[in-house]
N, C-alpha and C. Protein backbone atom coordinates (compact mmCIF):
# COMPACT_ATOMS: atom_id res chain seq x y z
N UNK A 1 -7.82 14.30 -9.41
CA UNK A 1 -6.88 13.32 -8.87
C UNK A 1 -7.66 12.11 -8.37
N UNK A 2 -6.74 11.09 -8.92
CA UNK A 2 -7.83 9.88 -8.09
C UNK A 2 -6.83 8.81 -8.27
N UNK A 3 -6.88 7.99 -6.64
CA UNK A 3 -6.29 6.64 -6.71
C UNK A 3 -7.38 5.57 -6.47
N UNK A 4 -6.99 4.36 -6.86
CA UNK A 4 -7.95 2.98 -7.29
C UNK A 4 -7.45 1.77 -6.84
N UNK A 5 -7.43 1.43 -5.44
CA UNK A 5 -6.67 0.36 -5.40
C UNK A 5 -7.59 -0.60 -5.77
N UNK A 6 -6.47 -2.23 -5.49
CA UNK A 6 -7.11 -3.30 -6.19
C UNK A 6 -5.91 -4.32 -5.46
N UNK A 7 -6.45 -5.61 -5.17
CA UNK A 7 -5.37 -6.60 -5.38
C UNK A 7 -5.60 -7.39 -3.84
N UNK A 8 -6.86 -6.70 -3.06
CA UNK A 8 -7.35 -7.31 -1.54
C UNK A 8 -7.95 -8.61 -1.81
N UNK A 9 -7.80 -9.13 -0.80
CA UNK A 9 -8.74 -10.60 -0.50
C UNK A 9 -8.45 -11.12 0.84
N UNK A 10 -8.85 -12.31 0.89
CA UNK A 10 -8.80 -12.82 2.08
C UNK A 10 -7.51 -14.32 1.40
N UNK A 11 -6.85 -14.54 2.78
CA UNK A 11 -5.35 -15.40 2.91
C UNK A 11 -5.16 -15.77 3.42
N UNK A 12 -4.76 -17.52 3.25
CA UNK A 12 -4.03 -17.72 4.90
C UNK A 12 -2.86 -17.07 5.49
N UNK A 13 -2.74 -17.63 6.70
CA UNK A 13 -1.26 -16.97 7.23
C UNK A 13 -0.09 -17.46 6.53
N UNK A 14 1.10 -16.94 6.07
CA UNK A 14 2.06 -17.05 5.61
C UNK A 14 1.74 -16.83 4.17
N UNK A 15 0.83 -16.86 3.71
CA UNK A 15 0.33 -16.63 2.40
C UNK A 15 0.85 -15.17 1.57
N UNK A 16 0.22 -14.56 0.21
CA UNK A 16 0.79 -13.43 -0.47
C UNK A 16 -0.16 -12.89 -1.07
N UNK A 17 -0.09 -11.51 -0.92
CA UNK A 17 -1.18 -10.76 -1.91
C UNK A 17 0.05 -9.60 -2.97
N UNK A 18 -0.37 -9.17 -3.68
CA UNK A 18 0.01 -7.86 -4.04
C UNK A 18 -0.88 -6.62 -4.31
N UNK A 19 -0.84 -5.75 -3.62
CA UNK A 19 -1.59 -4.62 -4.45
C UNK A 19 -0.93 -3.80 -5.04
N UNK A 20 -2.51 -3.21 -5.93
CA UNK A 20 -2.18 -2.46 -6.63
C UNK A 20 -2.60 -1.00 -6.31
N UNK A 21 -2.17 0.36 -6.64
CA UNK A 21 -2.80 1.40 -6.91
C UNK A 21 -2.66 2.48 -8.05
N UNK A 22 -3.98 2.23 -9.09
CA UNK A 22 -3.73 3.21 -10.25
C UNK A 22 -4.21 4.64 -9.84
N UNK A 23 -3.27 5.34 -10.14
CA UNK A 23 -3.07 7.08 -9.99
C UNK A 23 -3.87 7.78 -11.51
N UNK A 24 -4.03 8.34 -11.22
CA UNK A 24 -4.40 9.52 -12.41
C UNK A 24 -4.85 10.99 -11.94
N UNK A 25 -4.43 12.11 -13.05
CA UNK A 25 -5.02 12.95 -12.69
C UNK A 25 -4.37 14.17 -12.44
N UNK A 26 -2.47 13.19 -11.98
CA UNK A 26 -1.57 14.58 -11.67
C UNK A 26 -0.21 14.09 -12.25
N UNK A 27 1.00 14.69 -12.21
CA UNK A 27 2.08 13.94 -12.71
C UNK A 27 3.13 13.08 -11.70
N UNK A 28 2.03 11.55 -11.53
CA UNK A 28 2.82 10.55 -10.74
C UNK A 28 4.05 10.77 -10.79
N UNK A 29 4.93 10.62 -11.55
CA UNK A 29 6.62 10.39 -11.41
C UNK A 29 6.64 11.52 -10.22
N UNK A 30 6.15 12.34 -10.19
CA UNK A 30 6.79 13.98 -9.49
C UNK A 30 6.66 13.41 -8.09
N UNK A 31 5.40 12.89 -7.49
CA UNK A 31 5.14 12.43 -6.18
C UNK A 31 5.11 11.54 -5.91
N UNK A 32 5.87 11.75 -4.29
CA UNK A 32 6.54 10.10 -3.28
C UNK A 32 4.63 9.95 -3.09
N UNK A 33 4.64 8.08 -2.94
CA UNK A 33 3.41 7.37 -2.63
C UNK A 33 3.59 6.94 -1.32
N UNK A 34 2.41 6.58 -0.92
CA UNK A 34 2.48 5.77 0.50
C UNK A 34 1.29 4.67 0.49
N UNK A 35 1.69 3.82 1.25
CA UNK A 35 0.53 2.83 1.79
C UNK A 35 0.02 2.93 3.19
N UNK A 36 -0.72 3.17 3.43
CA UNK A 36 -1.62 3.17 4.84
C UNK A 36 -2.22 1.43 4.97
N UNK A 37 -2.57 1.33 6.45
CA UNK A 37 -3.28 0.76 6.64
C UNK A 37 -4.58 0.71 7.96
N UNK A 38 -5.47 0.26 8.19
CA UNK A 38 -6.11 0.80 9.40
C UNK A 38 -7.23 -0.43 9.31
N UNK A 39 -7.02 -1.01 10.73
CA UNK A 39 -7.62 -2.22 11.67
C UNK A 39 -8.57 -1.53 11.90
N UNK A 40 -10.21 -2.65 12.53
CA UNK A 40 -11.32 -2.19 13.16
C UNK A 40 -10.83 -1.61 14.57
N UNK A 41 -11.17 -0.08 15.02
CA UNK A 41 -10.94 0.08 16.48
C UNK A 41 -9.39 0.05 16.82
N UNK A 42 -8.65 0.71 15.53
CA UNK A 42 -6.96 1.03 15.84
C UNK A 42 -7.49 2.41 14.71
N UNK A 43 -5.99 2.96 14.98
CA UNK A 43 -5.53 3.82 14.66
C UNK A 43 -5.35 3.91 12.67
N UNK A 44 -5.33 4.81 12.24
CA UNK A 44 -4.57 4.24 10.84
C UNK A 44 -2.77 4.73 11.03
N UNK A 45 -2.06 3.63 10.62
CA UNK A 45 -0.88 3.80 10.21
C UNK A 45 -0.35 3.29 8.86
N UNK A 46 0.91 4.30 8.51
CA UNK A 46 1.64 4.32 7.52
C UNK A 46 2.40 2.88 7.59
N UNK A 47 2.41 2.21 6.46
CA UNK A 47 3.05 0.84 6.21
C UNK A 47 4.47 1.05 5.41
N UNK A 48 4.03 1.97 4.04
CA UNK A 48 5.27 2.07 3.10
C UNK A 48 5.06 3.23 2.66
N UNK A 49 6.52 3.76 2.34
CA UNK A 49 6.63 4.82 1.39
C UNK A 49 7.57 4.76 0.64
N UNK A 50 7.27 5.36 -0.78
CA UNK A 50 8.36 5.38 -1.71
C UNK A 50 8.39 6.95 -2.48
N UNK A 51 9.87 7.70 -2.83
CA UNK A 51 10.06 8.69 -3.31
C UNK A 51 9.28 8.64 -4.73
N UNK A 52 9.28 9.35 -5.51
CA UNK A 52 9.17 9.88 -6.79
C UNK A 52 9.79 8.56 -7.51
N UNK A 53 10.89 9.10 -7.73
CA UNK A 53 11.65 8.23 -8.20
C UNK A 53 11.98 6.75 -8.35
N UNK A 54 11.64 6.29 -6.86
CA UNK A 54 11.39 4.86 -6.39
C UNK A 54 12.85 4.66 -6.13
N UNK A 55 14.02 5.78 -5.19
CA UNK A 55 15.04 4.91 -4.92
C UNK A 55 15.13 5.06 -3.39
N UNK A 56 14.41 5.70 -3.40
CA UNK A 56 14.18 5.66 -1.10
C UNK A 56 12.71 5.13 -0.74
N UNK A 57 12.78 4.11 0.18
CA UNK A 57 11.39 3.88 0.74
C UNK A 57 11.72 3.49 2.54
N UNK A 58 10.71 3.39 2.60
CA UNK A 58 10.62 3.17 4.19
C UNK A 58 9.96 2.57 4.61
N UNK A 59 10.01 1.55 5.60
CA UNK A 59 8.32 0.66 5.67
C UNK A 59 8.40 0.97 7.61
N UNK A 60 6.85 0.29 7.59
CA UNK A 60 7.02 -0.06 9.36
C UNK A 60 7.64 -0.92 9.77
N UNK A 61 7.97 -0.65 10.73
CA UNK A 61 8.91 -2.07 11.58
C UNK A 61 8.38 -3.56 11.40
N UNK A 62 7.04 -3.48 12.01
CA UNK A 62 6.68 -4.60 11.40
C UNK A 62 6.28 -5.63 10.39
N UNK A 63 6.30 -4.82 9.30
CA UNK A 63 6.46 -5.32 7.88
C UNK A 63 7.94 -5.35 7.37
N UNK A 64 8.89 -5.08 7.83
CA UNK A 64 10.02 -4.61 7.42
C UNK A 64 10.69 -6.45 7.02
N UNK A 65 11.05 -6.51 6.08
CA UNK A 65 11.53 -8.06 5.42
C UNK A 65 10.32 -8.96 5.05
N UNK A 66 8.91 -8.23 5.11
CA UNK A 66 8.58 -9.13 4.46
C UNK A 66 7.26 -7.95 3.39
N UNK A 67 7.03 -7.26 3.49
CA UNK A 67 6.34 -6.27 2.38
C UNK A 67 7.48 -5.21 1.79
N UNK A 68 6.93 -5.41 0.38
CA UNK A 68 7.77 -4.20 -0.42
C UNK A 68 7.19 -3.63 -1.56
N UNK A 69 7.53 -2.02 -1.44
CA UNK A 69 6.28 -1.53 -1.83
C UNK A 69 7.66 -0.47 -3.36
N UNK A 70 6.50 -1.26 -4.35
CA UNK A 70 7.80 -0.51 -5.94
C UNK A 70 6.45 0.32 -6.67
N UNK A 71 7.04 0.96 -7.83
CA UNK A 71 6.35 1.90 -8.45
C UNK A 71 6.66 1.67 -9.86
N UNK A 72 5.59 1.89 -10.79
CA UNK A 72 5.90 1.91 -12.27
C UNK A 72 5.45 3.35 -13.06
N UNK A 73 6.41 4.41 -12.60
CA UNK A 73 6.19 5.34 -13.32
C UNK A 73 5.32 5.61 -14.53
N UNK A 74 5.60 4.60 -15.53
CA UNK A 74 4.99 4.71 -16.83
C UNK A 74 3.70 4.07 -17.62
N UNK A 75 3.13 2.93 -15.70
CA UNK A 75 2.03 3.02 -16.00
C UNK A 75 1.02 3.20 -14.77
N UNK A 76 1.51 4.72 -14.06
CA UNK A 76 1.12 5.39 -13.09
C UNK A 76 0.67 4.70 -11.54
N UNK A 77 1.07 3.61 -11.56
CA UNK A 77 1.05 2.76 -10.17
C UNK A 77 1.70 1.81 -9.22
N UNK A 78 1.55 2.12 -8.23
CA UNK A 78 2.48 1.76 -7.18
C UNK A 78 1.87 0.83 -6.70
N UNK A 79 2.65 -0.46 -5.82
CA UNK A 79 2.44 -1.48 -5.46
C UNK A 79 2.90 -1.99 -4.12
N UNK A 80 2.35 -2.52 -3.54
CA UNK A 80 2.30 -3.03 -2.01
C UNK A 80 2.54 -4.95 -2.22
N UNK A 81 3.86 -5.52 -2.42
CA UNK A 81 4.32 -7.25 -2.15
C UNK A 81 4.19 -6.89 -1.02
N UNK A 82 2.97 -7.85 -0.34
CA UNK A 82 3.12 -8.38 0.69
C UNK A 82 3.25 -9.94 0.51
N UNK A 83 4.67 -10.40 1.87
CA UNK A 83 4.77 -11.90 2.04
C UNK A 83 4.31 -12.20 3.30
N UNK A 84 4.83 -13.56 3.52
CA UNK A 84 4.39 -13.86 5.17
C UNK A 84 3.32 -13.30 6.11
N UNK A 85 2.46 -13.26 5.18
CA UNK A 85 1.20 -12.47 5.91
C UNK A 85 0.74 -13.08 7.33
N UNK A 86 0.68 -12.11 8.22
CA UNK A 86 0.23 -12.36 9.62
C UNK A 86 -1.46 -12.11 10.11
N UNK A 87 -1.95 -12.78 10.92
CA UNK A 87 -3.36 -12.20 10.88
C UNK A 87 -3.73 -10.79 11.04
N UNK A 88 -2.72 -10.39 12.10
CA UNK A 88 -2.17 -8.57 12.60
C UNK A 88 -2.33 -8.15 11.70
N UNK A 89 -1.93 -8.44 10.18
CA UNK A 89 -1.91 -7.73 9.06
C UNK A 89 -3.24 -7.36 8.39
N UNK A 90 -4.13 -8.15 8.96
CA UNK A 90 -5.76 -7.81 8.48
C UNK A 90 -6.03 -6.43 8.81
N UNK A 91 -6.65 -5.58 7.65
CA UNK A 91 -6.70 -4.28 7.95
C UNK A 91 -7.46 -4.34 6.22
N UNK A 92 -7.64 -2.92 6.31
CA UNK A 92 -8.06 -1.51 4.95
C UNK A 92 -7.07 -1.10 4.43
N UNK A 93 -6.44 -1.58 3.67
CA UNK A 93 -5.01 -0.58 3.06
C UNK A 93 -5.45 0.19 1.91
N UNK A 94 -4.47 1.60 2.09
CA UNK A 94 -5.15 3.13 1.73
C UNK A 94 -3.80 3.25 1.05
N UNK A 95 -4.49 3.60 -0.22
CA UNK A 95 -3.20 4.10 -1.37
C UNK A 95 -3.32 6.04 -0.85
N UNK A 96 -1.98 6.59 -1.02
CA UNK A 96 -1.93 7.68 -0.27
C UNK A 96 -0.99 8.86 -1.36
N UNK A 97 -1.37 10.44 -1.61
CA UNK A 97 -0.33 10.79 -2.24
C UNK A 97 0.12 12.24 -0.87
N UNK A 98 0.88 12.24 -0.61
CA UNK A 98 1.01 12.95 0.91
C UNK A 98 1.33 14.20 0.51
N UNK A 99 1.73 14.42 -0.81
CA UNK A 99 2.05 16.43 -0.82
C UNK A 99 0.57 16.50 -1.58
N UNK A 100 -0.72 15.80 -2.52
CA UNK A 100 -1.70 16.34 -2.46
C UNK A 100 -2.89 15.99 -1.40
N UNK A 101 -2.35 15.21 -0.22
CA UNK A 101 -3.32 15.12 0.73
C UNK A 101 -4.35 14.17 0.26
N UNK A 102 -4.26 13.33 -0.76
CA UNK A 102 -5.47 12.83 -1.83
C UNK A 102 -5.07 10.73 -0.90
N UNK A 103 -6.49 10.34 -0.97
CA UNK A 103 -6.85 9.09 -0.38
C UNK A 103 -7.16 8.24 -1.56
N UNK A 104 -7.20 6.81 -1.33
CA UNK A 104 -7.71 5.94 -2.27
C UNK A 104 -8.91 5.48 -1.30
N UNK A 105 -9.64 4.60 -2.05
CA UNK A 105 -10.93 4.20 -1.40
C UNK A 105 -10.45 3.09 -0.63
N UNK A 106 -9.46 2.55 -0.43
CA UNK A 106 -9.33 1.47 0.11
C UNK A 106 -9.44 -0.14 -0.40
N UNK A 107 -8.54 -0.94 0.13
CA UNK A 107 -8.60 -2.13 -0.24
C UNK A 107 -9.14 -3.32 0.96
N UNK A 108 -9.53 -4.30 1.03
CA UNK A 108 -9.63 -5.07 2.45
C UNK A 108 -8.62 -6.04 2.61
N UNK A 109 -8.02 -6.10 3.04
CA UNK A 109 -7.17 -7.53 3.50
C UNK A 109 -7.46 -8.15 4.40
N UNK A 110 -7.33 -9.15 4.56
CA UNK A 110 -7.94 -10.26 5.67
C UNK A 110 -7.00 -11.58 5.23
N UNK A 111 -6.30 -11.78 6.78
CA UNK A 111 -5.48 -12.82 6.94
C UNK A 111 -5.70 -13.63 7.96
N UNK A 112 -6.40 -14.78 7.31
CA UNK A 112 -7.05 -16.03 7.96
C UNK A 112 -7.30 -17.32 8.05
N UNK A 113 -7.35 -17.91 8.79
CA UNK A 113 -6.99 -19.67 8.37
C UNK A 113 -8.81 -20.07 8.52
């Protein structure tokens, strides 16, 4: 099993990234994804999640209207639109599969003028 994200950089504020994360290894459609994220000297928290399927997701409060996180079954990867990026939002975002417990290496984001 292995995830690969991709799609970090550095942004100004209000600015847009998208990531990416390619899966392989198990049968994506079957398992809900998640996005993590985790600041220097915080905690890591959950940003987004999406079912199998891609018709339930959930985000954090504070991303909520402006990141949205979709999936392409058929070419095994899920994706993190982020808009209106805030500096708060600078962090490591972690592609996640939560029923195999399996991590991505991480992406960097950095939101900065």
């Amino acid at each position: 099993v292995q995830l690969v994200e991709s799609g970090g950089g550095l942004v100004q504020p209000g600015g847009s990234l998208r990531l990416s994360c390619a899966a392989s290894g198990f049968t994506f459609r079957n398992y809900a994804m998640s996005w993590y994220r985790q600041a220097p000297g915080k905690e890591r928290e959950l940003v987004a999640f999406i079912s199998g399927g891609g018709s339930s997701t959930n985000y954090l409060d504070s991303v909520k209207g402006r990141f949205t996180i979709s999936r392409d079954n058929a070419k095994n990867t899920v994706y993190l639109q982020m808009n209106s990026l805030k500096p708060e939002d600078t962090a490591v975002y972690l592609c996640y599969v939560p029923y195999l417990r399996v991590w991505g290496q991480g992406t960097q984001v950095t939101v900065s003028s």
